[in-house]
PDB file of N, CA and C in Angstrom:
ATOM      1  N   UNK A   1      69.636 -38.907 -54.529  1.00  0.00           N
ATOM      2  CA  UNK A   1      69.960 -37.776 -55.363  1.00  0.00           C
ATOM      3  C   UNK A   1      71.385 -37.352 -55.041  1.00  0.00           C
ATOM      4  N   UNK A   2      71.947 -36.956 -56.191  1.00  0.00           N
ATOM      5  CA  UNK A   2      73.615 -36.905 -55.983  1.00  0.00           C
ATOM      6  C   UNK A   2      73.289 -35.220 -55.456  1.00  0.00           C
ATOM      7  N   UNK A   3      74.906 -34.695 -54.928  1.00  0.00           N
ATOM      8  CA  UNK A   3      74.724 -33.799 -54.523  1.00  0.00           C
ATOM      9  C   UNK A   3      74.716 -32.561 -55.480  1.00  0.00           C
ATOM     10  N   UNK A   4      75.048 -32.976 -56.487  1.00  0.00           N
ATOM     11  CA  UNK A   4      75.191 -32.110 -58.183  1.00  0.00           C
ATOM     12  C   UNK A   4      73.806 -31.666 -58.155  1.00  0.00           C
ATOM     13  N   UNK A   5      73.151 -32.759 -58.101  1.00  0.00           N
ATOM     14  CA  UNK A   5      71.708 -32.678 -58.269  1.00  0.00           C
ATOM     15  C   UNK A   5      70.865 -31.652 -57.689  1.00  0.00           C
ATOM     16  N   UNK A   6      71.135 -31.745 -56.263  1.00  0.00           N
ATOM     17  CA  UNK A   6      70.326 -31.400 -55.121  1.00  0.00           C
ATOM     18  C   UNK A   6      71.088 -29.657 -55.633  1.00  0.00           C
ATOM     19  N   UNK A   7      72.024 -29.227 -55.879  1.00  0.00           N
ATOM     20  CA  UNK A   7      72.409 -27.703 -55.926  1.00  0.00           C
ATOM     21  C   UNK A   7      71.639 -27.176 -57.310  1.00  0.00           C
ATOM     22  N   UNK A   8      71.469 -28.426 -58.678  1.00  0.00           N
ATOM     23  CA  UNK A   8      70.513 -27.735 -59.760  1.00  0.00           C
ATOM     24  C   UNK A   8      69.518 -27.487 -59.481  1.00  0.00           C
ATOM     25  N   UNK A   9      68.792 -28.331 -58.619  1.00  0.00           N
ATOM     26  CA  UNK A   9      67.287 -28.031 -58.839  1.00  0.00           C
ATOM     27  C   UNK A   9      66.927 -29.541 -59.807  1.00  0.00           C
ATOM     28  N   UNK A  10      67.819 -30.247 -60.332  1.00  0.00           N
ATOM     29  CA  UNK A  10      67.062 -31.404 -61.000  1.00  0.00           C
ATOM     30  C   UNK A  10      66.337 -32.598 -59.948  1.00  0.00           C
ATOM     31  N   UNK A  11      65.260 -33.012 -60.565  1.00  0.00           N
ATOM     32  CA  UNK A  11      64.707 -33.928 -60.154  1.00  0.00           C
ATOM     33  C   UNK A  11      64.489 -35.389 -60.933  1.00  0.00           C
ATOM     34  N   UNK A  12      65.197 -36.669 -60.261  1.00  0.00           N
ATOM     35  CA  UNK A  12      64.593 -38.022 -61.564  1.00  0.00           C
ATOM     36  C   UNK A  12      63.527 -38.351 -61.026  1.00  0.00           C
ATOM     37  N   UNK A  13      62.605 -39.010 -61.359  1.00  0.00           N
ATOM     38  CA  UNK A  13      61.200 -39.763 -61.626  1.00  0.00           C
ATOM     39  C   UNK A  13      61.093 -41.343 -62.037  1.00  0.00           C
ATOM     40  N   UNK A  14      60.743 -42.200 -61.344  1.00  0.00           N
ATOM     41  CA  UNK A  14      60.933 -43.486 -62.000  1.00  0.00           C
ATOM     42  C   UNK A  14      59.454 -44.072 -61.135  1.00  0.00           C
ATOM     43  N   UNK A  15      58.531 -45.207 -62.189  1.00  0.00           N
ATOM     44  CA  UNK A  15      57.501 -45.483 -61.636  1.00  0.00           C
ATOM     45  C   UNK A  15      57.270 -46.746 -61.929  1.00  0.00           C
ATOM     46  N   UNK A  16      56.050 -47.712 -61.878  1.00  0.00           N
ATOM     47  CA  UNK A  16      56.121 -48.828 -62.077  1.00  0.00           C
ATOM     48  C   UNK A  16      54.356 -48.927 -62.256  1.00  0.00           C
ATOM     49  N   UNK A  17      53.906 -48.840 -63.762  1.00  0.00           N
ATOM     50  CA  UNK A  17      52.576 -48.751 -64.330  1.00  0.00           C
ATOM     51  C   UNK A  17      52.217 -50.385 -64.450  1.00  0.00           C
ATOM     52  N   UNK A  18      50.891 -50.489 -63.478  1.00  0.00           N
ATOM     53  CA  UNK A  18      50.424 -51.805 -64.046  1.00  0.00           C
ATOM     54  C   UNK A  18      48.642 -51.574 -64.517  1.00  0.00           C
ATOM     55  N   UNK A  19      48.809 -51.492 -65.865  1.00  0.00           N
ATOM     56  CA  UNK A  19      47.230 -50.953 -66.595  1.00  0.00           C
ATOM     57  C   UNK A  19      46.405 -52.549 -65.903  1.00  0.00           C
ATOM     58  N   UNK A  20      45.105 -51.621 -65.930  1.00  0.00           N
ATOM     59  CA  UNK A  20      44.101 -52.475 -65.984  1.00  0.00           C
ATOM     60  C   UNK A  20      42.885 -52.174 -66.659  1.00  0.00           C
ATOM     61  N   UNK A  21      41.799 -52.868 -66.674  1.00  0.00           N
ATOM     62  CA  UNK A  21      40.234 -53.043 -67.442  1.00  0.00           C
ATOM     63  C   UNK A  21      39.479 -51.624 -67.550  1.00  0.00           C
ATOM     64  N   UNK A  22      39.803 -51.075 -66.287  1.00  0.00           N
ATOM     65  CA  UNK A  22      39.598 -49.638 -66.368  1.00  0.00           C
ATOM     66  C   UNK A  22      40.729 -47.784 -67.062  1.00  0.00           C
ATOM     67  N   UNK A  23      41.601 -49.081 -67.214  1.00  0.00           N
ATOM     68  CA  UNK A  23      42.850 -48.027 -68.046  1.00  0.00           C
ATOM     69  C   UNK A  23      42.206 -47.567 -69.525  1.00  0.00           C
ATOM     70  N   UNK A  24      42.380 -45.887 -69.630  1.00  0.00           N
ATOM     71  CA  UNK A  24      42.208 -45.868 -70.868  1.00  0.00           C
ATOM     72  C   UNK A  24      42.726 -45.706 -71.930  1.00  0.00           C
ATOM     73  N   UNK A  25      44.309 -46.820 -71.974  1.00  0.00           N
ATOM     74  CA  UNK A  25      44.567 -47.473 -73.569  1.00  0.00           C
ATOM     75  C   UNK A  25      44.991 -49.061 -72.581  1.00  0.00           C
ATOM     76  N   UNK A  26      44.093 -49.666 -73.570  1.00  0.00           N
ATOM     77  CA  UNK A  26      44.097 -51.309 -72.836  1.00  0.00           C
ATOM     78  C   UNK A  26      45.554 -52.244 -73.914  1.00  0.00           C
ATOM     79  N   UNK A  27      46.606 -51.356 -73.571  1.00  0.00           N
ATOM     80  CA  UNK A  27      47.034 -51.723 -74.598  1.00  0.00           C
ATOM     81  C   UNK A  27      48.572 -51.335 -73.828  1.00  0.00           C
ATOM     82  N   UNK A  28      49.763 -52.147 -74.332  1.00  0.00           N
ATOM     83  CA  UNK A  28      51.031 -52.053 -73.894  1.00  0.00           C
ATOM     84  C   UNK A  28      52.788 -52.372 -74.560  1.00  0.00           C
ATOM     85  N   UNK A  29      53.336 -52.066 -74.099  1.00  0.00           N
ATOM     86  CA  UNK A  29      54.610 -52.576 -74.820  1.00  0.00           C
ATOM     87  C   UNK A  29      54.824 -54.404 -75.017  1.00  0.00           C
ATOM     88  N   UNK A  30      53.954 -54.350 -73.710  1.00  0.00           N
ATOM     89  CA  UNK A  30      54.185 -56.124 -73.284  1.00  0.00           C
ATOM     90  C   UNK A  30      53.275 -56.955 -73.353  1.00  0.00           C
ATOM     91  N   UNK A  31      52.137 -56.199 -73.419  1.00  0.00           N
ATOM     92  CA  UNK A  31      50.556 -56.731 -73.831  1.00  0.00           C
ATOM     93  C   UNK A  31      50.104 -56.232 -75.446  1.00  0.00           C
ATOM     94  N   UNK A  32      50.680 -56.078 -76.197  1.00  0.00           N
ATOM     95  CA  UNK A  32      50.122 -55.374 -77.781  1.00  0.00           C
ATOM     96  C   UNK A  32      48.201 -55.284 -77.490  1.00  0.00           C
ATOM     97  N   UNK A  33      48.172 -56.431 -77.460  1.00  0.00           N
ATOM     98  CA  UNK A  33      46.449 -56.463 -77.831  1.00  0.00           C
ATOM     99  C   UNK A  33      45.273 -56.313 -76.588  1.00  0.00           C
ATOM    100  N   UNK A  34      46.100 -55.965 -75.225  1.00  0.00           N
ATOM    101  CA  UNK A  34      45.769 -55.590 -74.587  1.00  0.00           C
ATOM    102  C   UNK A  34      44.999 -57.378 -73.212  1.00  0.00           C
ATOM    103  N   UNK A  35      45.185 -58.419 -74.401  1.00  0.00           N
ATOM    104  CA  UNK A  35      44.653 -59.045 -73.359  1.00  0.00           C
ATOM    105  C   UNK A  35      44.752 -59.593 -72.188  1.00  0.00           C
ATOM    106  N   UNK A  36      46.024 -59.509 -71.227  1.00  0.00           N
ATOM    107  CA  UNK A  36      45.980 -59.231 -69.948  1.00  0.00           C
ATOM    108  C   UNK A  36      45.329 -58.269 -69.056  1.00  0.00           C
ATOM    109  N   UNK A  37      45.440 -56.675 -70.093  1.00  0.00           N
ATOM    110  CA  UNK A  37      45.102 -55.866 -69.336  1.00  0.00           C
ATOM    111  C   UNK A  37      43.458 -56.009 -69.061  1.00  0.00           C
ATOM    112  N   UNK A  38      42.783 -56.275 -70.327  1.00  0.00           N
ATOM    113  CA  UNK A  38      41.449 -56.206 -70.163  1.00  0.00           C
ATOM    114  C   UNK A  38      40.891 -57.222 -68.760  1.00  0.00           C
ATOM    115  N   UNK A  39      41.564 -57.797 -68.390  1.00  0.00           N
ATOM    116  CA  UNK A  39      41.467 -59.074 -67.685  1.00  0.00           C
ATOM    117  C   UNK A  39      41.828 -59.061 -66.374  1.00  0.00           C
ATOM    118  N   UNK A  40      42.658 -57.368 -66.560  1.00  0.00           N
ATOM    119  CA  UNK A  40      42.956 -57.334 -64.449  1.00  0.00           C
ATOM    120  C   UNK A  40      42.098 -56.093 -64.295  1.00  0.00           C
ATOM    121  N   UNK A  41      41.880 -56.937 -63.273  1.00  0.00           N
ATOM    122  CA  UNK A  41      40.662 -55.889 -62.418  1.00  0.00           C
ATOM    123  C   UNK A  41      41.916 -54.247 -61.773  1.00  0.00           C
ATOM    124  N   UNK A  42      40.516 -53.358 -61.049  1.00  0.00           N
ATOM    125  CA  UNK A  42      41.800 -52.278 -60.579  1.00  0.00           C
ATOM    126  C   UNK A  42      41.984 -53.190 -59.179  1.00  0.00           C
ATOM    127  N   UNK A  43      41.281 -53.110 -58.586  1.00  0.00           N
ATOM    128  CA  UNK A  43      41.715 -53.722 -57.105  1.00  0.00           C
ATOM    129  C   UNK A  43      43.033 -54.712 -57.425  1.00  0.00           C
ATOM    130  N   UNK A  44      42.822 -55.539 -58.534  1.00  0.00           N
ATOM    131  CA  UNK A  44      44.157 -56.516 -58.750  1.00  0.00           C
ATOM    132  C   UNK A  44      45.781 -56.203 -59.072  1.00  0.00           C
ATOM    133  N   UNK A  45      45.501 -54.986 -59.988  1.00  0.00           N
ATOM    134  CA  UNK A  45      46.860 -54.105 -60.376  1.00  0.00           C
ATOM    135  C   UNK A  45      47.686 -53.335 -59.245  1.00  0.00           C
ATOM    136  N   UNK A  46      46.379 -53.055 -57.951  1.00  0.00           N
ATOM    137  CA  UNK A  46      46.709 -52.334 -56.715  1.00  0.00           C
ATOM    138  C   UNK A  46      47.261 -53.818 -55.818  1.00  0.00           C
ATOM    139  N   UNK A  47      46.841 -54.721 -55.581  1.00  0.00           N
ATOM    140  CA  UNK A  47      47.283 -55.529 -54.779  1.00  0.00           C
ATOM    141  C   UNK A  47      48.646 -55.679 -55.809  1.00  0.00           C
ATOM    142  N   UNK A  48      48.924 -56.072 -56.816  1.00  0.00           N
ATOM    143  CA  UNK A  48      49.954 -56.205 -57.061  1.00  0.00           C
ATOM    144  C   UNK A  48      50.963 -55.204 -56.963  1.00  0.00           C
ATOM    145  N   UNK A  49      50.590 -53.741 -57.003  1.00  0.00           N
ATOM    146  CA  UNK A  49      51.546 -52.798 -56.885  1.00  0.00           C
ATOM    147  C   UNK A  49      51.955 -52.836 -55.395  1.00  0.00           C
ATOM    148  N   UNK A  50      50.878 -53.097 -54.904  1.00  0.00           N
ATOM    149  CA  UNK A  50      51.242 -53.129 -53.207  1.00  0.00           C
ATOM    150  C   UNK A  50      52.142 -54.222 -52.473  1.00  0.00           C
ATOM    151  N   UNK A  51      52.048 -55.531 -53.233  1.00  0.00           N
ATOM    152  CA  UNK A  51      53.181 -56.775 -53.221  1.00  0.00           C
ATOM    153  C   UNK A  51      54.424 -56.008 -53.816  1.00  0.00           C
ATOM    154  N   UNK A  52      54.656 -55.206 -54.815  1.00  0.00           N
ATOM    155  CA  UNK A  52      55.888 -55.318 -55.149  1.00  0.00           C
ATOM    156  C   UNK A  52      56.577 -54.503 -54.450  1.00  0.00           C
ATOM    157  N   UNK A  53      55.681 -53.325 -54.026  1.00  0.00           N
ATOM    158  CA  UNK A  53      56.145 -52.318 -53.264  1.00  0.00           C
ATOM    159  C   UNK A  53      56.871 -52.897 -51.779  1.00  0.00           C
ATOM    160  N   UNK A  54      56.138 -54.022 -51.276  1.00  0.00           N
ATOM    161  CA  UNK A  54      56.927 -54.814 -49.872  1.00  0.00           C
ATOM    162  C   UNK A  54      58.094 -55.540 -50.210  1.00  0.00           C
ATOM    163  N   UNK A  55      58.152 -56.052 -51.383  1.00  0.00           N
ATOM    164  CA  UNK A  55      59.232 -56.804 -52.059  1.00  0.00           C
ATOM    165  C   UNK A  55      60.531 -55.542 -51.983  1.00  0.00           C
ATOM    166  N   UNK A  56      60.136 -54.173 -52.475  1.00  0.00           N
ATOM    167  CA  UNK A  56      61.097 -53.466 -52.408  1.00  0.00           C
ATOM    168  C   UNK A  56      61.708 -52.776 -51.352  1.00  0.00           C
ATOM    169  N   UNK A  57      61.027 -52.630 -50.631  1.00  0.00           N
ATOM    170  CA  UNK A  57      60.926 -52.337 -48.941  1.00  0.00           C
ATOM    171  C   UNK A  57      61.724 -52.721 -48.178  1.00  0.00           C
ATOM    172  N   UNK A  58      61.296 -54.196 -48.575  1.00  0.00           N
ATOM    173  CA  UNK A  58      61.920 -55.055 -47.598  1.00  0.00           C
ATOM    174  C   UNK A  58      63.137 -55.351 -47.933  1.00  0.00           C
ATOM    175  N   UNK A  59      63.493 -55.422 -49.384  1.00  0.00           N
ATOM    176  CA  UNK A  59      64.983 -55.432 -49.953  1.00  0.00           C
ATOM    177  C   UNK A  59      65.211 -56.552 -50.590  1.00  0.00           C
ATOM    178  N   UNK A  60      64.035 -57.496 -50.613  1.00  0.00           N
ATOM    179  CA  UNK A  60      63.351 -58.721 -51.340  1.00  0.00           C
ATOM    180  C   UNK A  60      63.516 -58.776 -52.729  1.00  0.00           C
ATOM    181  N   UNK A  61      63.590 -57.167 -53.402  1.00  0.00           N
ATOM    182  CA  UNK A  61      63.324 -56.450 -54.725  1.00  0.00           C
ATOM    183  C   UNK A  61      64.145 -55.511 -55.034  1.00  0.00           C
ATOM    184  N   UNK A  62      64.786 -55.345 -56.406  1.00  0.00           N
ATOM    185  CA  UNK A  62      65.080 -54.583 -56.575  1.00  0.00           C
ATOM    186  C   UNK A  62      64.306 -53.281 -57.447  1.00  0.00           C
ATOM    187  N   UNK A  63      63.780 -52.147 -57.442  1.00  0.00           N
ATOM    188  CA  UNK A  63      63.169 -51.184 -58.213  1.00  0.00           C
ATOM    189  C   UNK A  63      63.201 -51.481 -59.950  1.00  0.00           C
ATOM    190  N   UNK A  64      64.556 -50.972 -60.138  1.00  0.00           N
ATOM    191  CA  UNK A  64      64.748 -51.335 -61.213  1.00  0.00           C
ATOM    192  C   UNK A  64      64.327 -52.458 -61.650  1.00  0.00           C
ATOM    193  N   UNK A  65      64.343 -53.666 -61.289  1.00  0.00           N
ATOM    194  CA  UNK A  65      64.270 -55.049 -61.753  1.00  0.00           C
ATOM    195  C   UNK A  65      62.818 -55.358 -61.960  1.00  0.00           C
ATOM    196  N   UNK A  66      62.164 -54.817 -60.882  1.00  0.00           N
ATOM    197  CA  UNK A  66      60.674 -55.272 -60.772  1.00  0.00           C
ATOM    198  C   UNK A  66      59.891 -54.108 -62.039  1.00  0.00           C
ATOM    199  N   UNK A  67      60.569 -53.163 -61.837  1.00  0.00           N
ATOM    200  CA  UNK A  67      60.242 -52.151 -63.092  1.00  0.00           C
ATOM    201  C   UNK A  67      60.054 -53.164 -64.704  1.00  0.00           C
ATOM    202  N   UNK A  68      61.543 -53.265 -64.726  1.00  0.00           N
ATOM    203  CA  UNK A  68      61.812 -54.056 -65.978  1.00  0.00           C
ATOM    204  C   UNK A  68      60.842 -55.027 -66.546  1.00  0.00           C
ATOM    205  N   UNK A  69      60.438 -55.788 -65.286  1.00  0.00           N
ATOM    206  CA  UNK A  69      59.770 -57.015 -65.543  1.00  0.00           C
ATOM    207  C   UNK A  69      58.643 -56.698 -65.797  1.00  0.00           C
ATOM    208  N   UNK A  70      57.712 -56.134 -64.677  1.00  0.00           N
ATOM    209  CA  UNK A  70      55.901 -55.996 -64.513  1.00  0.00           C
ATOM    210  C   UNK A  70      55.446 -54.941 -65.488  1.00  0.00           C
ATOM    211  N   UNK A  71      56.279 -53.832 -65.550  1.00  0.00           N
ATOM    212  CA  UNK A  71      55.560 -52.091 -65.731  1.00  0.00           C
ATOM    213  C   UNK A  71      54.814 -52.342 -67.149  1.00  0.00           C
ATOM    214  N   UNK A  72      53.678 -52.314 -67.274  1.00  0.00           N
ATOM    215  CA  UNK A  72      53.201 -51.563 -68.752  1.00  0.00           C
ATOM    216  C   UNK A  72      53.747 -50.272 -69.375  1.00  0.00           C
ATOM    217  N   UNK A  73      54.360 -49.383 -68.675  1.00  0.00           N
ATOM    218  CA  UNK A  73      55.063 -48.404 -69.329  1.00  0.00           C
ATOM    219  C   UNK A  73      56.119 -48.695 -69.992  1.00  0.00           C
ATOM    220  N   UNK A  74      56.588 -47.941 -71.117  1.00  0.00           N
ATOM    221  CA  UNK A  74      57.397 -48.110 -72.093  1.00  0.00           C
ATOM    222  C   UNK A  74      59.003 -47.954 -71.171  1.00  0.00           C
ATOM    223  N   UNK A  75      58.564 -47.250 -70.033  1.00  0.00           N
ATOM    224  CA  UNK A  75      59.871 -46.697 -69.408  1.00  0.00           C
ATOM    225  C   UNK A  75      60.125 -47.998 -68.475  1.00  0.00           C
ATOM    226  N   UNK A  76      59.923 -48.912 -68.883  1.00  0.00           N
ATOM    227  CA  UNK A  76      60.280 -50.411 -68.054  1.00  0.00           C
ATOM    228  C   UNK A  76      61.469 -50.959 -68.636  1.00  0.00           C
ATOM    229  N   UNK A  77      61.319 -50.352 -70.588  1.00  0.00           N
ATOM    230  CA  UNK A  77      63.038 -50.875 -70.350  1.00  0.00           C
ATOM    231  C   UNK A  77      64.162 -49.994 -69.915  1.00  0.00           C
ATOM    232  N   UNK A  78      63.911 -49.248 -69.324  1.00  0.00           N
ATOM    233  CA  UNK A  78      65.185 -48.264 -68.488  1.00  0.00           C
ATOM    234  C   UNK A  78      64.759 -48.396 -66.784  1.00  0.00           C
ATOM    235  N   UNK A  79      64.140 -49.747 -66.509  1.00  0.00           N
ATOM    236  CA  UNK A  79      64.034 -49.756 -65.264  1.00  0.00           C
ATOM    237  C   UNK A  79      62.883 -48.752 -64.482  1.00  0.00           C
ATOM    238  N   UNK A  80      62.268 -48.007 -65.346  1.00  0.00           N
ATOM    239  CA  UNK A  80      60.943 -47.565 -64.594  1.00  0.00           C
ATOM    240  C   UNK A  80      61.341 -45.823 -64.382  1.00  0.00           C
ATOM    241  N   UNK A  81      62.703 -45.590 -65.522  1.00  0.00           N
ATOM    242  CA  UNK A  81      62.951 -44.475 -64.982  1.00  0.00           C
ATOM    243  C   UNK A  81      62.359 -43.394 -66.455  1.00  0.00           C
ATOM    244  N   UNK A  82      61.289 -42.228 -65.439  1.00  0.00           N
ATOM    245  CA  UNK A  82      61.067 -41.449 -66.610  1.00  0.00           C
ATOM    246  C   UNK A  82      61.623 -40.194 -66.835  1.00  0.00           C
ATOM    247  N   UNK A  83      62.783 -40.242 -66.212  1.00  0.00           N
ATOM    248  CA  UNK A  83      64.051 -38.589 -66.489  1.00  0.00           C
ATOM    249  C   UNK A  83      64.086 -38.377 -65.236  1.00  0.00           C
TER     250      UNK A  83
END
């Protein structure tokens, strides 16, 4: 956070959504018809969030990038950022 930032009071937000079988819209920017999603389990969307999360950690990854690529959210093409 810049230091502009930290004196407004603004806060950014950026995340990295991976729907699954139990999501309720089985449906995505990158999946239209949903059939990946119907097809990952939750435990599977969590192991994968949890791989990418070490990827980023470790410096393996970049946020943005892994955003771009994996996220079911629409905010994947701005890198995972939601304001």
């Amino acid at each position: 956070m810049s230091s502009s930032n930290r004196h407004s009071g603004e806060v950014r937000a950026s995340h990295i959504l991976i729907k699954h079988e139990g999501s309720r819209r089985k449906a995505s920017w990158k999946d239209p018809e949903g059939y990946v999603i119907k097809n990952t389990t939750r435990e599977s969307a969590v192991a994968q969030l949890k791989a990418m999360k070490e990827d980023i950690v470790s410096g393996k990854a970049i946020f943005e990038d892994i955003a771009s690529r994996y996220s079911d959210c629409s905010s994947a093409k701005r890198g995972g950022d939601l304001g």
